[in-house]
N, C-alpha and C. Protein backbone atom coordinates (compact mmCIF):
# COMPACT_ATOMS: atom_id res chain seq x y z
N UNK A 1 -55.67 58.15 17.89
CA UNK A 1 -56.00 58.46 19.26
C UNK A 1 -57.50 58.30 19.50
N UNK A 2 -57.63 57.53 20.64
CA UNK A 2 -59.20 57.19 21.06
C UNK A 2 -60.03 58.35 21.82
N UNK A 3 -61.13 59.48 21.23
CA UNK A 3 -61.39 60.48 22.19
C UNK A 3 -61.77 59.93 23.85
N UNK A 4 -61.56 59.93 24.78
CA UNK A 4 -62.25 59.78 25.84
C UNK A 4 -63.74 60.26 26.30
N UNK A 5 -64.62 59.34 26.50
CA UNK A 5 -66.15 59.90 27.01
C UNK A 5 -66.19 60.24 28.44
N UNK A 6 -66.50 61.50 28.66
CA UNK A 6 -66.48 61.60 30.54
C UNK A 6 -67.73 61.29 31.02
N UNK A 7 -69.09 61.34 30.31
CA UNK A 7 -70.17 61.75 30.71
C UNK A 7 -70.87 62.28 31.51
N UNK A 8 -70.04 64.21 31.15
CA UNK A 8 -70.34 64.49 32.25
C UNK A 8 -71.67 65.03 32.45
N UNK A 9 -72.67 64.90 33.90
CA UNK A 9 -73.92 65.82 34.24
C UNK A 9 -74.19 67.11 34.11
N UNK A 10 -74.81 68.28 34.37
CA UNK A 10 -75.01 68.97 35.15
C UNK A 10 -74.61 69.51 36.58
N UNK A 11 -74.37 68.37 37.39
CA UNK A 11 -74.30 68.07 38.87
C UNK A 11 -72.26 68.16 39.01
N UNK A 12 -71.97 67.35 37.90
CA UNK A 12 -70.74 67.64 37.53
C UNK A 12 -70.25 68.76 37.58
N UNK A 13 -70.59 69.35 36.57
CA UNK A 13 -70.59 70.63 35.96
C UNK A 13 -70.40 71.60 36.80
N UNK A 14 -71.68 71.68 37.78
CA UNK A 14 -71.72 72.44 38.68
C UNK A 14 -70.70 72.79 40.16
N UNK A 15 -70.05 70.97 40.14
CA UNK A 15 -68.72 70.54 41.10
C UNK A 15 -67.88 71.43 40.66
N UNK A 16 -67.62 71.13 39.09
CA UNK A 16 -66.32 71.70 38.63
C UNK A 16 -66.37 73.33 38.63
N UNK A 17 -67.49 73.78 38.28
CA UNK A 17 -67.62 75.19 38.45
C UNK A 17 -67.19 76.05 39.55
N UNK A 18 -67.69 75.00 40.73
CA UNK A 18 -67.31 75.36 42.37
C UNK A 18 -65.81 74.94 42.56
N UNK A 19 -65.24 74.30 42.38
CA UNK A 19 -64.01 74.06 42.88
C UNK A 19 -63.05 74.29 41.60
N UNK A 20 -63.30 74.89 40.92
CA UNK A 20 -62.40 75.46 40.00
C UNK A 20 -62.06 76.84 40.50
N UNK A 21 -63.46 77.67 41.03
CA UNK A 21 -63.17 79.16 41.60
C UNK A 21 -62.44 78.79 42.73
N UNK A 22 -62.81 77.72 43.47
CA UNK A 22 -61.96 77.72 45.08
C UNK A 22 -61.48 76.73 45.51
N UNK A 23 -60.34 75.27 44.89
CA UNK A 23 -59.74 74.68 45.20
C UNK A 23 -60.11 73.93 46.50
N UNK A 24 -59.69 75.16 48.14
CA UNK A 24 -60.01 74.34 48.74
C UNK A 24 -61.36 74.45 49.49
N UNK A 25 -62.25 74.89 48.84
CA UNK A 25 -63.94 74.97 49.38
C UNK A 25 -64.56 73.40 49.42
N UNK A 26 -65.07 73.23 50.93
CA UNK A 26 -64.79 71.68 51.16
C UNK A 26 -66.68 71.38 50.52
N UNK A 27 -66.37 70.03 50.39
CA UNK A 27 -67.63 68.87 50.59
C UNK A 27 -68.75 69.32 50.82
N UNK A 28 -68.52 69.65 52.51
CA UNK A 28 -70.02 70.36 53.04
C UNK A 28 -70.53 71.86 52.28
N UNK A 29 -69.94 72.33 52.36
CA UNK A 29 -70.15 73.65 51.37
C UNK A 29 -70.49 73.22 50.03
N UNK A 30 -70.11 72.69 49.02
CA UNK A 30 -70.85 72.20 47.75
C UNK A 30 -71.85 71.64 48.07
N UNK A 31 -71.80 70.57 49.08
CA UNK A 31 -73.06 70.32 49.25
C UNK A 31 -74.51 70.98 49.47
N UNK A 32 -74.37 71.80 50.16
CA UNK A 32 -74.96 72.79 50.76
C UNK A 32 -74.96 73.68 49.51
N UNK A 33 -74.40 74.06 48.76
CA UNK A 33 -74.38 75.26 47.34
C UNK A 33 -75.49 74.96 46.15
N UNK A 34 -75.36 73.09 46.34
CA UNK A 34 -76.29 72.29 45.47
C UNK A 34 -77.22 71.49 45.95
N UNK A 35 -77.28 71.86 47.27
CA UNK A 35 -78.83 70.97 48.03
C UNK A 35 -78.50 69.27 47.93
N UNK A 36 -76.91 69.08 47.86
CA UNK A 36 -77.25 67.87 48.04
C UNK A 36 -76.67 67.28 49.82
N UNK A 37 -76.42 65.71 50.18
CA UNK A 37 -75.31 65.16 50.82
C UNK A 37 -73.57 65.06 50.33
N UNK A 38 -73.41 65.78 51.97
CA UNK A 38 -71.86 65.81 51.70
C UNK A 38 -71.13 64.42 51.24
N UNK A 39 -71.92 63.60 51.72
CA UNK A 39 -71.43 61.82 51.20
C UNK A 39 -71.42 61.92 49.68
N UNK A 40 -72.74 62.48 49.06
CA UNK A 40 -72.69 62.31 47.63
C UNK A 40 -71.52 62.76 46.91
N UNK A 41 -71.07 64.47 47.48
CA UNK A 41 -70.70 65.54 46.86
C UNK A 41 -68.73 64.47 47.23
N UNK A 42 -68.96 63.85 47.93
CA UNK A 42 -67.34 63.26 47.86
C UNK A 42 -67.52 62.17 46.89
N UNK A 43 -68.16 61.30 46.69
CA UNK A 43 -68.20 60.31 46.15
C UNK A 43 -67.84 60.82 44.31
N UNK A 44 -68.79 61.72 44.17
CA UNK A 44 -68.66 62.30 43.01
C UNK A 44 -67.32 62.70 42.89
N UNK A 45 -66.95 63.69 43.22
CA UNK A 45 -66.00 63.87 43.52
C UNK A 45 -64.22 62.67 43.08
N UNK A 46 -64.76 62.27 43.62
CA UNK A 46 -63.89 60.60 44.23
C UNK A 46 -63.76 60.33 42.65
N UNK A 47 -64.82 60.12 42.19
CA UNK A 47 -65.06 59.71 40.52
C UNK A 47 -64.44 60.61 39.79
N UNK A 48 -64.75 61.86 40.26
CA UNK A 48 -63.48 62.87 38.77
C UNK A 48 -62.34 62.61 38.46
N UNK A 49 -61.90 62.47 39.75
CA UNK A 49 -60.65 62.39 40.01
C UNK A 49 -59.64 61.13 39.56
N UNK A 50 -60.56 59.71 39.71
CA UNK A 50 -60.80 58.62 39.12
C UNK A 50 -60.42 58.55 37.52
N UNK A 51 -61.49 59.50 37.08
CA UNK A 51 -61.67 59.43 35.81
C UNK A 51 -60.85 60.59 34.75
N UNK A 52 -60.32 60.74 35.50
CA UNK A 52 -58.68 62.06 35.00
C UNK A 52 -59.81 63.41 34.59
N UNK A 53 -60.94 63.66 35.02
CA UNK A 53 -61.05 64.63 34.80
C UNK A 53 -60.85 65.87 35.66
N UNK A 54 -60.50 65.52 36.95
CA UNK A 54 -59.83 66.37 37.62
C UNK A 54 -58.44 65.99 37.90
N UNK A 55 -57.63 66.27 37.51
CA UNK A 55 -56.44 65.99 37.57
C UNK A 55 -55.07 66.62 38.60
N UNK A 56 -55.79 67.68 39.09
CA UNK A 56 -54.65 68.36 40.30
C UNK A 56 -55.23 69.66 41.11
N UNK A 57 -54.85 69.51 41.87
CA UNK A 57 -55.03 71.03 42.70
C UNK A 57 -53.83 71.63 43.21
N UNK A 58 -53.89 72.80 42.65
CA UNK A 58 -52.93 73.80 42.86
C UNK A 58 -53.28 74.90 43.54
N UNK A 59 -52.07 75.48 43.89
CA UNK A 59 -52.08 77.07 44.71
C UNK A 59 -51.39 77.80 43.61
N UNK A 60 -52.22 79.29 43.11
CA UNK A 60 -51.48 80.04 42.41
C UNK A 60 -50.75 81.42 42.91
N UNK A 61 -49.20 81.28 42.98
CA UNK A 61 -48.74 81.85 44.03
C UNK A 61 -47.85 83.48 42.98
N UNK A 62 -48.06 83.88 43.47
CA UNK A 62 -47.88 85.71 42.57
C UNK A 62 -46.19 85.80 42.34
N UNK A 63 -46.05 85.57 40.95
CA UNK A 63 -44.98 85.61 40.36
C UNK A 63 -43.63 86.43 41.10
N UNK A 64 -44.19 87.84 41.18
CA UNK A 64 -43.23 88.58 42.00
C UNK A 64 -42.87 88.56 43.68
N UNK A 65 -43.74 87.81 44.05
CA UNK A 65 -43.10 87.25 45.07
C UNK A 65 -41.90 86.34 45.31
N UNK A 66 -42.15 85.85 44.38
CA UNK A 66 -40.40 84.91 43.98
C UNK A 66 -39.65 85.51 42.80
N UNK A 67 -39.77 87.19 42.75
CA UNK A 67 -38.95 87.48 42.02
C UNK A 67 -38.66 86.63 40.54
N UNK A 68 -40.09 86.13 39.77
CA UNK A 68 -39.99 85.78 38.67
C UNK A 68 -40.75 86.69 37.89
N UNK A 69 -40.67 88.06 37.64
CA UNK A 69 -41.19 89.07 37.13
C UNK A 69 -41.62 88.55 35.36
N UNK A 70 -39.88 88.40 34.91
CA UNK A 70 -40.09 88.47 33.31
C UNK A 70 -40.97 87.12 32.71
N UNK A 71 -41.89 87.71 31.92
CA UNK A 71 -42.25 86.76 31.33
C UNK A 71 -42.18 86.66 29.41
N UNK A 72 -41.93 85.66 29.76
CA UNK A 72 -41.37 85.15 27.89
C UNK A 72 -41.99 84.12 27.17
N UNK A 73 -42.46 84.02 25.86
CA UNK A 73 -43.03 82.86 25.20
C UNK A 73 -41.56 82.78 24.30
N UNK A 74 -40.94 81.69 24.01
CA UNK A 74 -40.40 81.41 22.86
C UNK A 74 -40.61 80.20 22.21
N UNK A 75 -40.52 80.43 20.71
CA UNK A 75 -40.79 79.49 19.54
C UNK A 75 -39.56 79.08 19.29
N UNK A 76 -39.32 78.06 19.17
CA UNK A 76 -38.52 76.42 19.31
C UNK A 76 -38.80 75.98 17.84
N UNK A 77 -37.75 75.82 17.25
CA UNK A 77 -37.69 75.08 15.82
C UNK A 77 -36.29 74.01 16.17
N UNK A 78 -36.90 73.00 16.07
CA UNK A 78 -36.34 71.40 16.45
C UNK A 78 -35.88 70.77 15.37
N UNK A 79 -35.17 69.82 15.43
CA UNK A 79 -34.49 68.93 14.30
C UNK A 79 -35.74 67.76 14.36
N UNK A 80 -36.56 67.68 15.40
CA UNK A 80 -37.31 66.61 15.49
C UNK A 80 -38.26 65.85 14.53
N UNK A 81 -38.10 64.83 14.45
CA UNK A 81 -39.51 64.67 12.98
C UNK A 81 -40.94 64.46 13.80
N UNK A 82 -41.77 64.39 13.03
CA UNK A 82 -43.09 64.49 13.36
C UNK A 82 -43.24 63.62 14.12
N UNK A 83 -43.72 64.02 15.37
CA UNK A 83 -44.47 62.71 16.35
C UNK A 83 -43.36 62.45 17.35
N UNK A 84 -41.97 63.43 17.56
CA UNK A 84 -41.22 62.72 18.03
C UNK A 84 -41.04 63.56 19.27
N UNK A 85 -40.95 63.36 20.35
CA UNK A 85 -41.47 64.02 21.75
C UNK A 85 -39.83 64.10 22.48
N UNK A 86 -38.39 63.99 22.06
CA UNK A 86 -37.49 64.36 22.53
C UNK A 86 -36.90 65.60 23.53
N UNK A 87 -37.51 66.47 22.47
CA UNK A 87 -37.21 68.00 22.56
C UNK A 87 -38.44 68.58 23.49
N UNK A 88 -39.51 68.35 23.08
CA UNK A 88 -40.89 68.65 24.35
C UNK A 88 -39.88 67.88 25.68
N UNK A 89 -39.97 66.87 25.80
CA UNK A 89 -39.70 66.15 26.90
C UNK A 89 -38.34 66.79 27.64
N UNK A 90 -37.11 66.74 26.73
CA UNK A 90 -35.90 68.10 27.20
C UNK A 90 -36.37 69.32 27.95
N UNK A 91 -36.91 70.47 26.93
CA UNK A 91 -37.68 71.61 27.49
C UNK A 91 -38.90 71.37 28.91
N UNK A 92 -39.49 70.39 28.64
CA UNK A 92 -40.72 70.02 30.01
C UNK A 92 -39.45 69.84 31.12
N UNK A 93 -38.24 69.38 31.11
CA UNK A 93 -37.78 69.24 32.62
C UNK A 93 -36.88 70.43 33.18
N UNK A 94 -37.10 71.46 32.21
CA UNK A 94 -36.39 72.52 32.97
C UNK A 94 -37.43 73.51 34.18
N UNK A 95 -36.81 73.37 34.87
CA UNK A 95 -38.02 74.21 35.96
C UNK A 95 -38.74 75.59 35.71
N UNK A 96 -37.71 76.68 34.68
CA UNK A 96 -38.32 78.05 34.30
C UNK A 96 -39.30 77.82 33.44
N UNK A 97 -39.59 76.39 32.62
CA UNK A 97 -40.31 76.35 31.97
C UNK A 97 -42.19 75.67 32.30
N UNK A 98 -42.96 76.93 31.96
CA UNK A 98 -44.11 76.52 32.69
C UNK A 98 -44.72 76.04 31.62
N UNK A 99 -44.36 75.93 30.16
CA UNK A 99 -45.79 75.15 29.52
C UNK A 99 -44.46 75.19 28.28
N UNK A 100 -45.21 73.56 27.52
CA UNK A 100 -44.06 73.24 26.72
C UNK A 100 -45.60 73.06 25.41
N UNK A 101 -45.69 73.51 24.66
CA UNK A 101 -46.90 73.19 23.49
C UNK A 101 -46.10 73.02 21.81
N UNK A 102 -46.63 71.26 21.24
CA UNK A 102 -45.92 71.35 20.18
C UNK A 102 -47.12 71.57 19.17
N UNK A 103 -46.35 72.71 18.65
CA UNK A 103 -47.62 73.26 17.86
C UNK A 103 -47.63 73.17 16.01
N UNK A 104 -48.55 73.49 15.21
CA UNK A 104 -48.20 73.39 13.87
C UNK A 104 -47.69 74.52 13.11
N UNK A 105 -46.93 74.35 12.01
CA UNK A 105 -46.03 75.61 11.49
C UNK A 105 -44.64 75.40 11.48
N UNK A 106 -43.81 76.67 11.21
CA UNK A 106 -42.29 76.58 11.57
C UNK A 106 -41.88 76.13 12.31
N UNK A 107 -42.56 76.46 13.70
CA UNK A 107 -41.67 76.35 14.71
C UNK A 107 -42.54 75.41 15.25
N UNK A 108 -41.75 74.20 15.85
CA UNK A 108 -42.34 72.91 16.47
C UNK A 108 -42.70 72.84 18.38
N UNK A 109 -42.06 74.01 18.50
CA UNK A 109 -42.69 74.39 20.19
C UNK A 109 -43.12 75.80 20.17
N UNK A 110 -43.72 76.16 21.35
CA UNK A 110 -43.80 77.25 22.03
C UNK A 110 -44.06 76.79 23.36
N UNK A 111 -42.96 77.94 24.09
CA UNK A 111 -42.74 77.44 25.34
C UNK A 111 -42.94 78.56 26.39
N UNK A 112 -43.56 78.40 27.59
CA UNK A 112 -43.74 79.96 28.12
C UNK A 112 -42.83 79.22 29.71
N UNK A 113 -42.10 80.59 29.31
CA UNK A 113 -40.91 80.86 30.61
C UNK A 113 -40.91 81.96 31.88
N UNK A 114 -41.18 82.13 32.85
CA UNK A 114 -40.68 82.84 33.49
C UNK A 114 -39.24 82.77 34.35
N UNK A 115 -38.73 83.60 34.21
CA UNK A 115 -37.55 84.17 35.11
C UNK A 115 -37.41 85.49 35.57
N UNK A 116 -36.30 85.95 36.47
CA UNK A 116 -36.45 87.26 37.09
C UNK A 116 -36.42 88.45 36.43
N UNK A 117 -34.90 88.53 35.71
CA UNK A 117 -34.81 89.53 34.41
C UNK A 117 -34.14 89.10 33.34
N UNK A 118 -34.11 89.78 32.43
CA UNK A 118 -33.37 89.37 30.86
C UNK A 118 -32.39 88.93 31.03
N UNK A 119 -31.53 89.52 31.80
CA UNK A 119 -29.92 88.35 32.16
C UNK A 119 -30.57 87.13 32.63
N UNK A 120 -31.55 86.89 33.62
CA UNK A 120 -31.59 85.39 34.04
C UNK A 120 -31.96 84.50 32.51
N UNK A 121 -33.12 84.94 31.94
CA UNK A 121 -33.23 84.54 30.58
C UNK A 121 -32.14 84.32 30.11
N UNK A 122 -31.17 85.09 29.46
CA UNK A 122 -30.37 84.32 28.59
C UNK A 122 -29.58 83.44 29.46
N UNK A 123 -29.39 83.28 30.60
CA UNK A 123 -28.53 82.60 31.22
C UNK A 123 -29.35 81.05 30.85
N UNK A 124 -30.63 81.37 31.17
CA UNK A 124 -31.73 79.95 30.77
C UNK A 124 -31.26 79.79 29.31
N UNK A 125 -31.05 80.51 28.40
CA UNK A 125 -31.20 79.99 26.73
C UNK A 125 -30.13 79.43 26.68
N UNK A 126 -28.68 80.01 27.29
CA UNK A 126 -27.42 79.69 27.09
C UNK A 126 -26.97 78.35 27.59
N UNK A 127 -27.56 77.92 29.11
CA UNK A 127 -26.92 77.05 30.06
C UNK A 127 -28.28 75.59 29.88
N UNK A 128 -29.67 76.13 29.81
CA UNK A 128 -30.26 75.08 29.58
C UNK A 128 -31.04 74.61 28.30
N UNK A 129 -31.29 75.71 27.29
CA UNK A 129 -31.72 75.21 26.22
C UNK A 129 -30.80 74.81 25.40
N UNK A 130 -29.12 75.68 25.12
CA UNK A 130 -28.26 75.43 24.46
C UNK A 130 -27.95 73.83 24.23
N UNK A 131 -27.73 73.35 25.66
CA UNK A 131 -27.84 72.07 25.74
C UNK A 131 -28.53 70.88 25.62
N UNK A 132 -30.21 71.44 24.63
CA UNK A 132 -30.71 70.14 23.54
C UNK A 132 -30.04 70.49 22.50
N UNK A 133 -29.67 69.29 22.03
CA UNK A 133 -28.91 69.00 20.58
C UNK A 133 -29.93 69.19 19.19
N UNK A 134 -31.09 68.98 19.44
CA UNK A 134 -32.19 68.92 18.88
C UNK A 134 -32.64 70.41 18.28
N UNK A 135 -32.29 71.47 19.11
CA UNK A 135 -33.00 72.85 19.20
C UNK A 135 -31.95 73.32 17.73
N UNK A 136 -33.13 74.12 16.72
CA UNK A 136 -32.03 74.83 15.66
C UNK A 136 -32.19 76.20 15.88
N UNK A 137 -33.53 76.79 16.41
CA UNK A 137 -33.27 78.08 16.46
C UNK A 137 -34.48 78.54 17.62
N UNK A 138 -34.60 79.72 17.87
CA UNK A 138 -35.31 80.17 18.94
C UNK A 138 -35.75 81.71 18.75
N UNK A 139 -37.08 81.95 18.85
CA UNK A 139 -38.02 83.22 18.50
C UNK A 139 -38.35 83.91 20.23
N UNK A 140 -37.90 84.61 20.73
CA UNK A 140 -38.45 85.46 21.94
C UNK A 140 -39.10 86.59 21.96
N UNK A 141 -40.12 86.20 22.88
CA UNK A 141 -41.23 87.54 22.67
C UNK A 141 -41.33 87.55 24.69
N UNK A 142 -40.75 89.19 24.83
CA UNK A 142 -40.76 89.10 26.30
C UNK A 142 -42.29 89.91 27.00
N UNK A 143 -43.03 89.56 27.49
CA UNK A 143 -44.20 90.06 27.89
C UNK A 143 -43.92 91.47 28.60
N UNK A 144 -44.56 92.62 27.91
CA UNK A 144 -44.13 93.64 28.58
C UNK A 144 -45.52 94.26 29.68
N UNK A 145 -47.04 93.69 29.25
CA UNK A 145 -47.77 93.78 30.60
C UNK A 145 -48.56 92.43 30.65
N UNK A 146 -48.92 91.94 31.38
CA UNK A 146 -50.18 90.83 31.49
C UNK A 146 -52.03 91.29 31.60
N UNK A 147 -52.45 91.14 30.28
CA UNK A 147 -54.08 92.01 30.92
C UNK A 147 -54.33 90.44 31.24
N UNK A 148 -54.56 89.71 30.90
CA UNK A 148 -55.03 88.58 31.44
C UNK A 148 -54.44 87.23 31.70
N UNK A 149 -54.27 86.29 32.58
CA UNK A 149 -53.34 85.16 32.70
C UNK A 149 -53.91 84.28 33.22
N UNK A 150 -54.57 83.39 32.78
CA UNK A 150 -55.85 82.46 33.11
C UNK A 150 -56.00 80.65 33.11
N UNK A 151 -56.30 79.86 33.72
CA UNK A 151 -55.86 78.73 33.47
C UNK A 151 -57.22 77.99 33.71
N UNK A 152 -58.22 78.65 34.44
CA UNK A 152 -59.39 78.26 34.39
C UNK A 152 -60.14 78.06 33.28
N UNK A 153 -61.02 76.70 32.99
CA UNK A 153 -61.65 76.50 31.52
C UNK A 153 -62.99 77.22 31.74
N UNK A 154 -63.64 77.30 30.91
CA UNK A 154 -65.28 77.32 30.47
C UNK A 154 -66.25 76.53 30.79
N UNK A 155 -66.98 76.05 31.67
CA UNK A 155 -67.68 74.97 31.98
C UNK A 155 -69.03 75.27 31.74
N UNK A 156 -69.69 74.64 30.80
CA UNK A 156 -71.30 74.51 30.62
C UNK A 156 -71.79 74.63 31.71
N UNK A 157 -73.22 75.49 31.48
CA UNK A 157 -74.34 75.75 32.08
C UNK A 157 -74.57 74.71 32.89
């Protein structure tokens, strides 16, 4: 695998800093945050986005509002051999599933799920995981509080 170079600035940096806290905080306002033109602050912009380093904007919308309270990580031990993306790719298209990671060790996934309550869960293990052929066994750990739940990175000074 080839690392990718972003090269990113300062000026960058400082984009991503701002629109990481606030999605939709426009142009003129960064501009204005960093003394520059709103022309610049899009153009730049224009380029992240370009250059896959910004890759999406989302709304993060409060779990219990849609009645997806429970939250669950489970570890996934696959028939899969190394390198082989079947079973990620299975698990990535089920909708309860918010993050599919193939990791090193026993178990070849960990997967974080929300659903409403423990019956909806197993109804998920029974009706949609049962059905990779691939899956040999499965580790559940149900989250009993959240101190922190974070998706925002670290961005240099």
């Amino acid at each position: 695998m080839n690392k990718i170079e972003y090269n990113l600035d300062q000026t960058d940096h400082a984009i991503l800093r701002l629109m990481q806290e606030n999605a939709r905080i426009s142009n003129a306002d960064i501009a204005r945050e960093l003394g520059m033109a709103p022309s610049a602050i899009l153009e730049r912009i224009k380029k992240l986005e370009q250059r896959e380093v910004i890759l999406q904007y989302r709304t993060k919308i409060n779990p219990a509002a849609l009645d997806q309270t429970l939250l669950s990580f489970i570890f996934i031990r696959a028939a899969d051999g190394i390198g082989c993306a079947t079973t990620g790719q299975a698990l990535a298209a089920i909708p309860e599933v918010q993050e599919v990671h193939d990791i090193a060790g026993d178990d070849g996934y960990l997967v974080k799920v929300r659903t409403a309550d423990s019956a909806a869960l197993v109804e998920l293990m029974r009706n949609s995981f049962a059905k990779i052929p691939s899956i040999i066994s499965t580790r559940t750990t149900i989250v009993l509080e959240t101190v922190k739940e974070e998706q925002q990175l670290v961005i240099p000074e």
